[in-house]
C-alpha atoms as a PDB file:
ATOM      1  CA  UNK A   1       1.974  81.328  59.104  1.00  0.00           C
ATOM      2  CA  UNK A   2       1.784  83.686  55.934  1.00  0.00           C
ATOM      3  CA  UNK A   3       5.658  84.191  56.238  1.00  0.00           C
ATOM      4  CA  UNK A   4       6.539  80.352  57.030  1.00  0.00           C
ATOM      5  CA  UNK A   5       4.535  79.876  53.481  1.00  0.00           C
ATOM      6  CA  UNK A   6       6.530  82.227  51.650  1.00  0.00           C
ATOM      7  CA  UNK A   7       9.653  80.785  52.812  1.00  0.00           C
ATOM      8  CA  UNK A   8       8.732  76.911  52.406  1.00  0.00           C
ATOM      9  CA  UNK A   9       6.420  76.827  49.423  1.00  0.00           C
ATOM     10  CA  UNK A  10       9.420  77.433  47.001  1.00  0.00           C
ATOM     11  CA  UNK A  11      11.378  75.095  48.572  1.00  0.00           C
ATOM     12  CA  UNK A  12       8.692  72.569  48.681  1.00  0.00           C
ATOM     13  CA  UNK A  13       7.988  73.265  44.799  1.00  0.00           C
ATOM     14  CA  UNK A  14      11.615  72.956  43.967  1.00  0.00           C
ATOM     15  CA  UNK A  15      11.631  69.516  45.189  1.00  0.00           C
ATOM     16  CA  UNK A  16       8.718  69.290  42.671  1.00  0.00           C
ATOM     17  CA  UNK A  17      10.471  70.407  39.517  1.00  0.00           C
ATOM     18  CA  UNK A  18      13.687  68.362  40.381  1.00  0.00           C
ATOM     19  CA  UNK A  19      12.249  65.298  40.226  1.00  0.00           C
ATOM     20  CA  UNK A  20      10.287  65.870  37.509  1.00  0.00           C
ATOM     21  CA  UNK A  21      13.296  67.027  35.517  1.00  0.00           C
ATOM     22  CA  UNK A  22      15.260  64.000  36.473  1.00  0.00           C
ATOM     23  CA  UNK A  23      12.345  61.697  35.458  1.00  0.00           C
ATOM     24  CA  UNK A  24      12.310  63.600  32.320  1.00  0.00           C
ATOM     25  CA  UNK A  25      16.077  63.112  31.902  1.00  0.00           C
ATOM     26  CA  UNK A  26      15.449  59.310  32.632  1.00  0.00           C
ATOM     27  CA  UNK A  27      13.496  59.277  29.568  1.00  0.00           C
ATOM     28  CA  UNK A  28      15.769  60.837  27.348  1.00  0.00           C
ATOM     29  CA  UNK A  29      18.386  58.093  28.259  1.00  0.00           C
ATOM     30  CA  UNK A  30      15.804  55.413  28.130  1.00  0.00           C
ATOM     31  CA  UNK A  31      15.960  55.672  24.256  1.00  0.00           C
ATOM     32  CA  UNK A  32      19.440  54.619  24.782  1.00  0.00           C
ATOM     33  CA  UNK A  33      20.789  50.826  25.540  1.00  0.00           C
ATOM     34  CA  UNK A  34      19.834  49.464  29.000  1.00  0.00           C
ATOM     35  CA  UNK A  35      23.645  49.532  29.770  1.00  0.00           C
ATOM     36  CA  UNK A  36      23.497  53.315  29.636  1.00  0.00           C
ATOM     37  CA  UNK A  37      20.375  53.685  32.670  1.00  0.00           C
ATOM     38  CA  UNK A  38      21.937  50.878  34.591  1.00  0.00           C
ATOM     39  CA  UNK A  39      25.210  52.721  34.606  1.00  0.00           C
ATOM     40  CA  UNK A  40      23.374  56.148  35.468  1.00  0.00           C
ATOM     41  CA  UNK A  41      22.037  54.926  38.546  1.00  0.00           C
ATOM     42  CA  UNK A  42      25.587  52.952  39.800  1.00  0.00           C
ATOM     43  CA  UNK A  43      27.557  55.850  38.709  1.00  0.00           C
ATOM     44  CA  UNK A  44      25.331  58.468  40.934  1.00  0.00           C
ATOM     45  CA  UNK A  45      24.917  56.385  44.021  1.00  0.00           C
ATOM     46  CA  UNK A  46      28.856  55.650  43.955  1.00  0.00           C
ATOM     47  CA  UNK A  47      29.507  59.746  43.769  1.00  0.00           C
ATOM     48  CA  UNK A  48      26.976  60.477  46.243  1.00  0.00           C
ATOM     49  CA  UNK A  49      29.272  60.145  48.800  1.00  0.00           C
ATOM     50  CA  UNK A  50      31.260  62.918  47.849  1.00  0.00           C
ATOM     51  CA  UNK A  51      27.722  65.250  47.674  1.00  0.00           C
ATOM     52  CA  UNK A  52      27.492  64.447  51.342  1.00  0.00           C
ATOM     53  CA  UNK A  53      29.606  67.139  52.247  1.00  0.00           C
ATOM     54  CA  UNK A  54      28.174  69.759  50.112  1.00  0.00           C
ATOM     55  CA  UNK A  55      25.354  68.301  52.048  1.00  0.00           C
ATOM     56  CA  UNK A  56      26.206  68.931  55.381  1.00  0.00           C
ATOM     57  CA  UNK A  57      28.274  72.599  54.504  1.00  0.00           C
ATOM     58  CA  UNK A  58      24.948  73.858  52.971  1.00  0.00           C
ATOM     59  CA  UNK A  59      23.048  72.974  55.717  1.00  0.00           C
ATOM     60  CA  UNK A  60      26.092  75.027  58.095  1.00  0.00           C
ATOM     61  CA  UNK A  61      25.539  77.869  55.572  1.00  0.00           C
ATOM     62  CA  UNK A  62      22.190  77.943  55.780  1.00  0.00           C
ATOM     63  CA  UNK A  63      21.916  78.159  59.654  1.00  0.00           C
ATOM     64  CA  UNK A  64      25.145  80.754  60.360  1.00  0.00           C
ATOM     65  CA  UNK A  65      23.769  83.024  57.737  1.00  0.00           C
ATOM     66  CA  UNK A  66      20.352  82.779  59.401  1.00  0.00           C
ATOM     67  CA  UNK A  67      21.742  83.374  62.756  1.00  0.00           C
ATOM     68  CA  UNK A  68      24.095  86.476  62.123  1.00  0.00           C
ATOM     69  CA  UNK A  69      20.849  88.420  59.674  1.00  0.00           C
ATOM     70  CA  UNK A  70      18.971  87.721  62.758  1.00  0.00           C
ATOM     71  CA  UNK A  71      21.963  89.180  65.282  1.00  0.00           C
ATOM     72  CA  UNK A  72      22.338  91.960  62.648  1.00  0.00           C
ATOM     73  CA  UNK A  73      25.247  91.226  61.623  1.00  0.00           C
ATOM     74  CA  UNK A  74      24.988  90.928  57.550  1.00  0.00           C
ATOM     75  CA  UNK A  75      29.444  90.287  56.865  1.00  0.00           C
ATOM     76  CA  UNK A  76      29.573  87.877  59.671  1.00  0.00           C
ATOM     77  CA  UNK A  77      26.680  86.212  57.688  1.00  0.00           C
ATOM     78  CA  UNK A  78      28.760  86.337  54.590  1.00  0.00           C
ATOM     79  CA  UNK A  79      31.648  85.198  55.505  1.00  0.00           C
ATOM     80  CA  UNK A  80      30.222  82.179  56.935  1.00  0.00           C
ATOM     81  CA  UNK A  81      28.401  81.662  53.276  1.00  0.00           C
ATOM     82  CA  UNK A  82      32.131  81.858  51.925  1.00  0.00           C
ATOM     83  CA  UNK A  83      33.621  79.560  54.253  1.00  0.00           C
ATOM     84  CA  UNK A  84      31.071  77.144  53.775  1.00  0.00           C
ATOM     85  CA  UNK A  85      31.591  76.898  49.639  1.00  0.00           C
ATOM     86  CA  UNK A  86      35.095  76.585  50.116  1.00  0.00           C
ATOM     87  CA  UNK A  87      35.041  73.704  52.660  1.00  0.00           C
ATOM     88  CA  UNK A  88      32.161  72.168  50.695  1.00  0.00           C
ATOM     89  CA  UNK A  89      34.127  72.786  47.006  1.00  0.00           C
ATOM     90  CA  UNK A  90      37.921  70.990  48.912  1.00  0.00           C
ATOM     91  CA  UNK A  91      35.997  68.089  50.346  1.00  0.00           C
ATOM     92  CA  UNK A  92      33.900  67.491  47.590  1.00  0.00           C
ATOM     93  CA  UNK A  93      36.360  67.770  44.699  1.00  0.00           C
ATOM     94  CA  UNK A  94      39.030  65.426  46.766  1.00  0.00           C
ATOM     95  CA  UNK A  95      36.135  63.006  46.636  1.00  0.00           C
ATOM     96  CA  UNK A  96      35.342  63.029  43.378  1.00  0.00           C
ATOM     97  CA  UNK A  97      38.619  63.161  42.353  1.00  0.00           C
ATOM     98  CA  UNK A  98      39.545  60.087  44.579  1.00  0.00           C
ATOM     99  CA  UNK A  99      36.242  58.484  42.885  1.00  0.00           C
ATOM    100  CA  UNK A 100      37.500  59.652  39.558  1.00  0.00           C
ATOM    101  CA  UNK A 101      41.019  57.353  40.081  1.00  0.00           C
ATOM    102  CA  UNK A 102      39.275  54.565  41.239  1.00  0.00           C
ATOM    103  CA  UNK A 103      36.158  54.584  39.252  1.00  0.00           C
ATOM    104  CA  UNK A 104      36.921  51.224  36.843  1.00  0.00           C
ATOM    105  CA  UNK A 105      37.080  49.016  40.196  1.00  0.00           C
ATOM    106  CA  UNK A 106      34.228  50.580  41.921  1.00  0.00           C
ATOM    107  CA  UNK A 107      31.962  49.804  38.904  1.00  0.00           C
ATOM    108  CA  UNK A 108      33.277  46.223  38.764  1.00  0.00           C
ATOM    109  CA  UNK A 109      31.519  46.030  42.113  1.00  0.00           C
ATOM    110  CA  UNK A 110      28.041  46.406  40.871  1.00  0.00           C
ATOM    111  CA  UNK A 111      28.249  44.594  37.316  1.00  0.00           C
ATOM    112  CA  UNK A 112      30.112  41.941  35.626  1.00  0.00           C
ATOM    113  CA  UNK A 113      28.943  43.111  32.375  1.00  0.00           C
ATOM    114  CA  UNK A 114      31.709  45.179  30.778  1.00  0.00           C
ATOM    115  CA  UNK A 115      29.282  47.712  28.626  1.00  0.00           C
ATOM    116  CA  UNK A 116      28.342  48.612  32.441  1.00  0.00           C
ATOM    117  CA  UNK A 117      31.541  49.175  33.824  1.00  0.00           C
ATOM    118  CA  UNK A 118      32.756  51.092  30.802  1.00  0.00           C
ATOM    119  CA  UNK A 119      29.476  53.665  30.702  1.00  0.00           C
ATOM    120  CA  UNK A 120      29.659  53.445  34.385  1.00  0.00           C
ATOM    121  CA  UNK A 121      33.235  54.847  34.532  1.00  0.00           C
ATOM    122  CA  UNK A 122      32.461  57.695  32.046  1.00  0.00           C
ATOM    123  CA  UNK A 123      29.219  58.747  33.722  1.00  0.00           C
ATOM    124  CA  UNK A 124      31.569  59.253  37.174  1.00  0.00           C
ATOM    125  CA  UNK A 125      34.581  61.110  35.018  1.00  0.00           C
ATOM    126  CA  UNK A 126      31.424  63.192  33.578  1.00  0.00           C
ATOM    127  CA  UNK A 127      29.925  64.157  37.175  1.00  0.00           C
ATOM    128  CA  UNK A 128      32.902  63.690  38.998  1.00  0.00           C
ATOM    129  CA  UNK A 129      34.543  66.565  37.353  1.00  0.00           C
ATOM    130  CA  UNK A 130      31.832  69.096  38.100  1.00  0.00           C
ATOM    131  CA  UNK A 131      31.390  68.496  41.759  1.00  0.00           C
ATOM    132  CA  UNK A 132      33.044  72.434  42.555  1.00  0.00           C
ATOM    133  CA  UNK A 133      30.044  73.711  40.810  1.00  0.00           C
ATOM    134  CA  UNK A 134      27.846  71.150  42.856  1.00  0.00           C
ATOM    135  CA  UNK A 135      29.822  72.297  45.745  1.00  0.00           C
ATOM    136  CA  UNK A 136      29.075  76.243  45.315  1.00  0.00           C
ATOM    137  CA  UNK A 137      25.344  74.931  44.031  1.00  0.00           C
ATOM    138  CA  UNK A 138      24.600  73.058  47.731  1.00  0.00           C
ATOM    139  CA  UNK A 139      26.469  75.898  49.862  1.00  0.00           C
ATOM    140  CA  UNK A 140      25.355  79.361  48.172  1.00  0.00           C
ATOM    141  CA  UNK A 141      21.626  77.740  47.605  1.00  0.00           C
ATOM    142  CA  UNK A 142      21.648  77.203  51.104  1.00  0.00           C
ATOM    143  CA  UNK A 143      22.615  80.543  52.669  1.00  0.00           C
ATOM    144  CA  UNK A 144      20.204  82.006  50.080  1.00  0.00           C
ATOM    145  CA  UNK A 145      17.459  79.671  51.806  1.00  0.00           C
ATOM    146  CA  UNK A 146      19.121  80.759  55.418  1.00  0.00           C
ATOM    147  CA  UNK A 147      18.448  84.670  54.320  1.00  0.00           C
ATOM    148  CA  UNK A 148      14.662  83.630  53.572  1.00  0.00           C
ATOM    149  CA  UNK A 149      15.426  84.144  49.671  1.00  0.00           C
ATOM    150  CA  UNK A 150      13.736  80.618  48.872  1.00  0.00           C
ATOM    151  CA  UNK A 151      12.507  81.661  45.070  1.00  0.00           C
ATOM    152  CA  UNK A 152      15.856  82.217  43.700  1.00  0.00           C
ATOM    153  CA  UNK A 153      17.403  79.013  43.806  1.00  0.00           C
ATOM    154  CA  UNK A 154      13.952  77.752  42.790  1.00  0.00           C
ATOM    155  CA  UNK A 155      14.792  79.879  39.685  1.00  0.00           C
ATOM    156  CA  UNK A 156      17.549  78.927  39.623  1.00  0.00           C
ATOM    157  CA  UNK A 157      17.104  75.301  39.780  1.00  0.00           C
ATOM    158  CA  UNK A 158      14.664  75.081  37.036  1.00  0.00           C
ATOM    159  CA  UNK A 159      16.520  77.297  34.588  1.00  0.00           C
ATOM    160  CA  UNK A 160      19.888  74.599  34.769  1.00  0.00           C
ATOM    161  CA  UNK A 161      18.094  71.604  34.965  1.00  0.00           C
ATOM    162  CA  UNK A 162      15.091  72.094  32.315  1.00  0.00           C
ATOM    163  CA  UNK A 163      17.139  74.647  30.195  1.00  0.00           C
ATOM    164  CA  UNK A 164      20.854  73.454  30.039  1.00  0.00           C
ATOM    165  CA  UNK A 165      20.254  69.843  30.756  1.00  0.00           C
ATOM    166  CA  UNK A 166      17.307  68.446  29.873  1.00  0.00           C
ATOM    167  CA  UNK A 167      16.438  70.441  25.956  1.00  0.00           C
ATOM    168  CA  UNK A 168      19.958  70.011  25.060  1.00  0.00           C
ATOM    169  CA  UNK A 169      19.929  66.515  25.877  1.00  0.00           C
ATOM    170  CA  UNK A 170      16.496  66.068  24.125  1.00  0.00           C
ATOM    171  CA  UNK A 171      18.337  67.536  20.834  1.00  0.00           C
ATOM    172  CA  UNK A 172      20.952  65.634  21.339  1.00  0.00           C
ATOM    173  CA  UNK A 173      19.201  62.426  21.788  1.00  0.00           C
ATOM    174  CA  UNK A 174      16.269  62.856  19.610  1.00  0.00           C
ATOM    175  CA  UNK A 175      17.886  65.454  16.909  1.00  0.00           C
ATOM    176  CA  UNK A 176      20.925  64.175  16.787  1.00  0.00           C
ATOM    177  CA  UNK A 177      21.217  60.623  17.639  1.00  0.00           C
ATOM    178  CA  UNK A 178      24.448  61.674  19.549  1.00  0.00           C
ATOM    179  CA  UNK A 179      26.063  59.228  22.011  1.00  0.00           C
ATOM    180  CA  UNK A 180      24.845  58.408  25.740  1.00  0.00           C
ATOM    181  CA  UNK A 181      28.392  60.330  26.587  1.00  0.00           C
ATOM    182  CA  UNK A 182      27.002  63.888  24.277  1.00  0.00           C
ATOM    183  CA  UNK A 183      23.506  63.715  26.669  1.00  0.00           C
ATOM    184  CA  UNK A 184      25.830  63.019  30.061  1.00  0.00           C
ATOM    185  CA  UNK A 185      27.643  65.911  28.964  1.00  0.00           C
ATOM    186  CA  UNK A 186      24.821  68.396  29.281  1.00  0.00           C
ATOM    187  CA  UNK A 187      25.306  68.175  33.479  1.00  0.00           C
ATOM    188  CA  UNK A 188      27.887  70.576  32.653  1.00  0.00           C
ATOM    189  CA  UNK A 189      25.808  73.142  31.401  1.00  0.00           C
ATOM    190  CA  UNK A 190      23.487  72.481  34.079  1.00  0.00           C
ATOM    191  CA  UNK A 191      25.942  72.684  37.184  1.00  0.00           C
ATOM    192  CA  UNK A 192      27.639  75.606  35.220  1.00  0.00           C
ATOM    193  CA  UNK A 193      24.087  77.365  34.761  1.00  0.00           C
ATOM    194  CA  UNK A 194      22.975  76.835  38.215  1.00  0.00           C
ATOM    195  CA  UNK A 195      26.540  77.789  39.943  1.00  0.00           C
ATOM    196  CA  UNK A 196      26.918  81.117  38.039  1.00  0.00           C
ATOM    197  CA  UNK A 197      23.482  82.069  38.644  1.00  0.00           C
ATOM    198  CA  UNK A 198      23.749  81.571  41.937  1.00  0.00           C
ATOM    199  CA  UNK A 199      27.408  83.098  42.519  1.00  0.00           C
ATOM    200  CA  UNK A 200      25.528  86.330  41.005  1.00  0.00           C
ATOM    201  CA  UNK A 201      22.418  86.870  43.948  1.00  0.00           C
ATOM    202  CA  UNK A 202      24.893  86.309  46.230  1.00  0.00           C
ATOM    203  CA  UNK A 203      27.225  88.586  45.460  1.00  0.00           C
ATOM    204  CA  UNK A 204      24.665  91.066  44.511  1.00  0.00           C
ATOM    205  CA  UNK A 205      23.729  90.764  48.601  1.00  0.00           C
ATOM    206  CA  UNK A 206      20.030  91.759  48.239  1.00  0.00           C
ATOM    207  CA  UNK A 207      19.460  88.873  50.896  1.00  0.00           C
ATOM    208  CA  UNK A 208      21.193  90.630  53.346  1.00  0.00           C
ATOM    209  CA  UNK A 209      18.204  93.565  53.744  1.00  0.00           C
ATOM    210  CA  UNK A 210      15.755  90.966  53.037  1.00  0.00           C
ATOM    211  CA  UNK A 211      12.757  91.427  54.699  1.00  0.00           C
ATOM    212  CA  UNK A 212      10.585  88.020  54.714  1.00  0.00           C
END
């Protein structure tokens, strides 16, 4: 029980922090025209199809890197963790860019109004563009979490998304006055943060010897 805890309760708490960070980031852009939430919300549930994927290859990574630490066998367990990012980054980033192309008459679909469909279509070139670092995010997170190193991407997930997203968009916002498009922006940073941090435990390869 005292090891299932150690695993799950970052996990858990990560969950936690995300949504708190995205309800903080809600706020930020509710200082901001209606249009500009409305076209948020369209613009992420139209590119979640291309996070399914990333998805699905994380959840691969997580259980073949589980399964080869456990057979002793730590390079079988990273090249699976490879494979994984690079199927999840090729699907994902034909996706977004097929999204991308299309992305004016997929946001007719879900407004008339054409302050929508214009911050809709920016919003998906914005986070349609970094879905590779989503990709490497999902897949490297998730043989991280198959090697039992849960606080990491915990870390990890609070440093992009508090530190790279949500103050610079504050500044931005509140500072500033920039546009709805500056604040977008800042997913960048955060998917840039998050990827890089990530890239580095990895390739470090303390999870391999991890003992949980």
């Amino acid at each position: 029980m005292g090891r299932i805890l150690r695993i799950g309760y970052p996990a858990a708490f990560e969950g936690v922090i995300f949504q708190a960070g995205l309800l903080a980031f809600m706020r930020v852009l509710g200082g901001y025209e209606t249009a500009a939430i409305a076209a948020y919300n369209v613009g992420a549930q139209i590119l979640s199809f291309s996070f399914l994927p990333g998805i699905g290859f994380a959840t691969a990574a997580a259980t073949l890197v589980g399964q080869h630490l456990g057979e002793g066998e730590p390079r079988l367990a990273e090249r699976s963790a490879r494979r994984s990012m690079w199927g999840a980054i090729l699907s994902m980033s034909v996706l977004g860019a097929a999204t991308i192309a299309a992305a004016p008459a997929l946001a007719a679909i879900f407004s008339p109004d054409p302050r929508v469909i214009e911050l809709t279509v920016d919003f998906i070139w914005t986070l349609g563009a970094v879905q590779p670092l989503m990709a490497i995010e999902y897949t490297i997170a998730g043989a991280l979490r198959g090697a039992g190193d849960t606080r990491f991407p915990l870390f990890a997930i609070f440093a992009g998304l508090f530190l790279c997203r949500l103050l610079p968009a504050a500044i931005a916002a509140y500072v500033f006055h920039a546009r709805v498009q500056i604040v977008w922006s800042m997913l960048v940073l955060d998917y840039a943060l998050k990827a890089a941090l990530l890239l580095w435990r990895f390739k470090r390869g303390r999870w391999k010897t991890l003992e949980v």
